[in-house]
C-alpha atoms as a PDB file:
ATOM      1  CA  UNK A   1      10.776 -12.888 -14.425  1.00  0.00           C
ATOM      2  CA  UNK A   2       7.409 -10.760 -14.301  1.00  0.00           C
ATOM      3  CA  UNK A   3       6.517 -12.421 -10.910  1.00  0.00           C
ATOM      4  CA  UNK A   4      10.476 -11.927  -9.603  1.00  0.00           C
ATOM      5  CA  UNK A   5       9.987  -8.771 -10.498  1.00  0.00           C
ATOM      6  CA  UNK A   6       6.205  -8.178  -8.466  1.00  0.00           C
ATOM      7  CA  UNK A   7       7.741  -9.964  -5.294  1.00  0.00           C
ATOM      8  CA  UNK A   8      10.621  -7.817  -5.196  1.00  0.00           C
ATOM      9  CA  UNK A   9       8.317  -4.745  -5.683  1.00  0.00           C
ATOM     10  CA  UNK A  10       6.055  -6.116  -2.840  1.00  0.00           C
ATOM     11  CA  UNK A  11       9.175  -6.713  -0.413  1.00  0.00           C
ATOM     12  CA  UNK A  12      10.955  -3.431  -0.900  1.00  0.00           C
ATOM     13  CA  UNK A  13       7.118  -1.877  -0.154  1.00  0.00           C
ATOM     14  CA  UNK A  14       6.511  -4.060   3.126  1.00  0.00           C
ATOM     15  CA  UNK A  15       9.924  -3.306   4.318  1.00  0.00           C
ATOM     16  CA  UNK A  16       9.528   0.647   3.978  1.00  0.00           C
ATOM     17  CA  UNK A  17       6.100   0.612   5.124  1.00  0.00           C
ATOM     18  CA  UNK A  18       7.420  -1.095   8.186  1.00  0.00           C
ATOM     19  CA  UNK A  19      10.546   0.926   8.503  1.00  0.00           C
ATOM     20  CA  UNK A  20       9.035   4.638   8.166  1.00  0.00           C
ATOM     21  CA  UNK A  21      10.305   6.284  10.915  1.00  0.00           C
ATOM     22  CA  UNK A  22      13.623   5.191  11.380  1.00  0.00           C
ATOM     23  CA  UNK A  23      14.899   7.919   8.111  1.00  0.00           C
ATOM     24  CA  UNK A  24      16.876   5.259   6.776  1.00  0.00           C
ATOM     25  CA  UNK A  25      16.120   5.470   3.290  1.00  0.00           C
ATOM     26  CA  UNK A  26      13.131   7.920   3.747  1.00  0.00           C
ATOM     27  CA  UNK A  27      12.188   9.914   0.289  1.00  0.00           C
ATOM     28  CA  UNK A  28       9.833  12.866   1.959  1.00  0.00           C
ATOM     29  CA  UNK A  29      10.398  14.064   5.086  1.00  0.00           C
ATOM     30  CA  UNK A  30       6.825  13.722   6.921  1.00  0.00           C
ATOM     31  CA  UNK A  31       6.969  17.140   7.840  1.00  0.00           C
ATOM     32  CA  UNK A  32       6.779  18.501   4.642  1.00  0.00           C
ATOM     33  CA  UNK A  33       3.061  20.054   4.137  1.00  0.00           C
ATOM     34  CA  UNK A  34       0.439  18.044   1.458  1.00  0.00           C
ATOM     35  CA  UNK A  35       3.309  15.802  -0.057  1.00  0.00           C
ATOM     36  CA  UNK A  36       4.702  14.307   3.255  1.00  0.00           C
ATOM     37  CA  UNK A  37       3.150  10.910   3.148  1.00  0.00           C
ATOM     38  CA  UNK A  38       3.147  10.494  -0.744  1.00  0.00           C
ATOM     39  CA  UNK A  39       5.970   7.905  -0.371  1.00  0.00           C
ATOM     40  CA  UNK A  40       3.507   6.113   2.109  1.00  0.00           C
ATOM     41  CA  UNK A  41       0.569   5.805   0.286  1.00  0.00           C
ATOM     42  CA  UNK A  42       2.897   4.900  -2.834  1.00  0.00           C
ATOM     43  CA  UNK A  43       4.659   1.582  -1.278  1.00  0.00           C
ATOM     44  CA  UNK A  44       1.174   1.089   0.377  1.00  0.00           C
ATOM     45  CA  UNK A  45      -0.495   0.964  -3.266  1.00  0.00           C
ATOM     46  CA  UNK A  46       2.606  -1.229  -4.882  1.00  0.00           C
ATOM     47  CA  UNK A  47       2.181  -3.544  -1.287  1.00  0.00           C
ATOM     48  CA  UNK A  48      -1.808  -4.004  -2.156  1.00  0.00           C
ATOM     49  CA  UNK A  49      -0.839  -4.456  -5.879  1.00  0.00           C
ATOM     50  CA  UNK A  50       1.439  -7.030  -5.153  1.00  0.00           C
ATOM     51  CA  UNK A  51      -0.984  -8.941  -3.270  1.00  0.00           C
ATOM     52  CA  UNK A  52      -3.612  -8.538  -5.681  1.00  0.00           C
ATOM     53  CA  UNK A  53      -1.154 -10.136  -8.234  1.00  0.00           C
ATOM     54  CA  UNK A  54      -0.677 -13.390  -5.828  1.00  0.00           C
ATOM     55  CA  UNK A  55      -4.509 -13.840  -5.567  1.00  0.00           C
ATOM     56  CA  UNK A  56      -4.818 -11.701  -2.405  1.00  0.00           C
ATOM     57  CA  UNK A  57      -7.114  -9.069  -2.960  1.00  0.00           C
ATOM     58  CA  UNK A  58      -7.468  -6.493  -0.184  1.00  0.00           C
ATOM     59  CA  UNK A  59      -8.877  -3.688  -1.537  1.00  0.00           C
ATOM     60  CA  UNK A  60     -12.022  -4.599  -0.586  1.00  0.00           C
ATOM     61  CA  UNK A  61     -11.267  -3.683   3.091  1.00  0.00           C
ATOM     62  CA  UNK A  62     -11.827  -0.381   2.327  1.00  0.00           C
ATOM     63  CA  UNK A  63     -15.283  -0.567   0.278  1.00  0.00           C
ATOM     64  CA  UNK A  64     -17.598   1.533   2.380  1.00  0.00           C
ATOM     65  CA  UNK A  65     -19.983  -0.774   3.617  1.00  0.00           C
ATOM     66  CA  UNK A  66     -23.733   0.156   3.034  1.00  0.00           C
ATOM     67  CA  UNK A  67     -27.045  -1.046   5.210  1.00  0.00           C
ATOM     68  CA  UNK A  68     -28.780  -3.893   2.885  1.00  0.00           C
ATOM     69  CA  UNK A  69     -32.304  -2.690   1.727  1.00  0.00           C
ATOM     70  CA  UNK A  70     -34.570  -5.479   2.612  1.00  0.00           C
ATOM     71  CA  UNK A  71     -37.659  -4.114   0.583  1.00  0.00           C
ATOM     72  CA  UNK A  72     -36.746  -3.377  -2.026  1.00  0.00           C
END
């Protein structure tokens, strides 16, 4: 049930991520100052969670990548 559940989560996120400005089902306006694109970075985080549940873990993409330090 608990991976129904996750795969469900993970669809509904991919499809509004995909669909965000069509206004279809769209929870803040984008307009709106500071809180415009919290319902963006929301699915985005249930999307990445979702993945990370099925063994795909993305969230490395966006480790900031530092120079190696050969001497040390």
């Amino acid at each position: 049930m608990k991976k129904l559940f996750v795969t469900l989560a993970g669809v509904l996120a991919f499809i509004y991520l995909v669909n965000p400005t069509f206004g279809v089902f769209e929870f803040l306006p984008d307009n709106l100052p500071l809180v415009g694109n919290i319902d963006e970075a929301t699915a985005t985080m249930v999307l990445l969670g979702a993945l990370r549940y099925f063994g795909w873990d993305l969230t490395n993409l966006f480790v900031k990548r530092t120079a190696l330090n050969f001497g040390k």
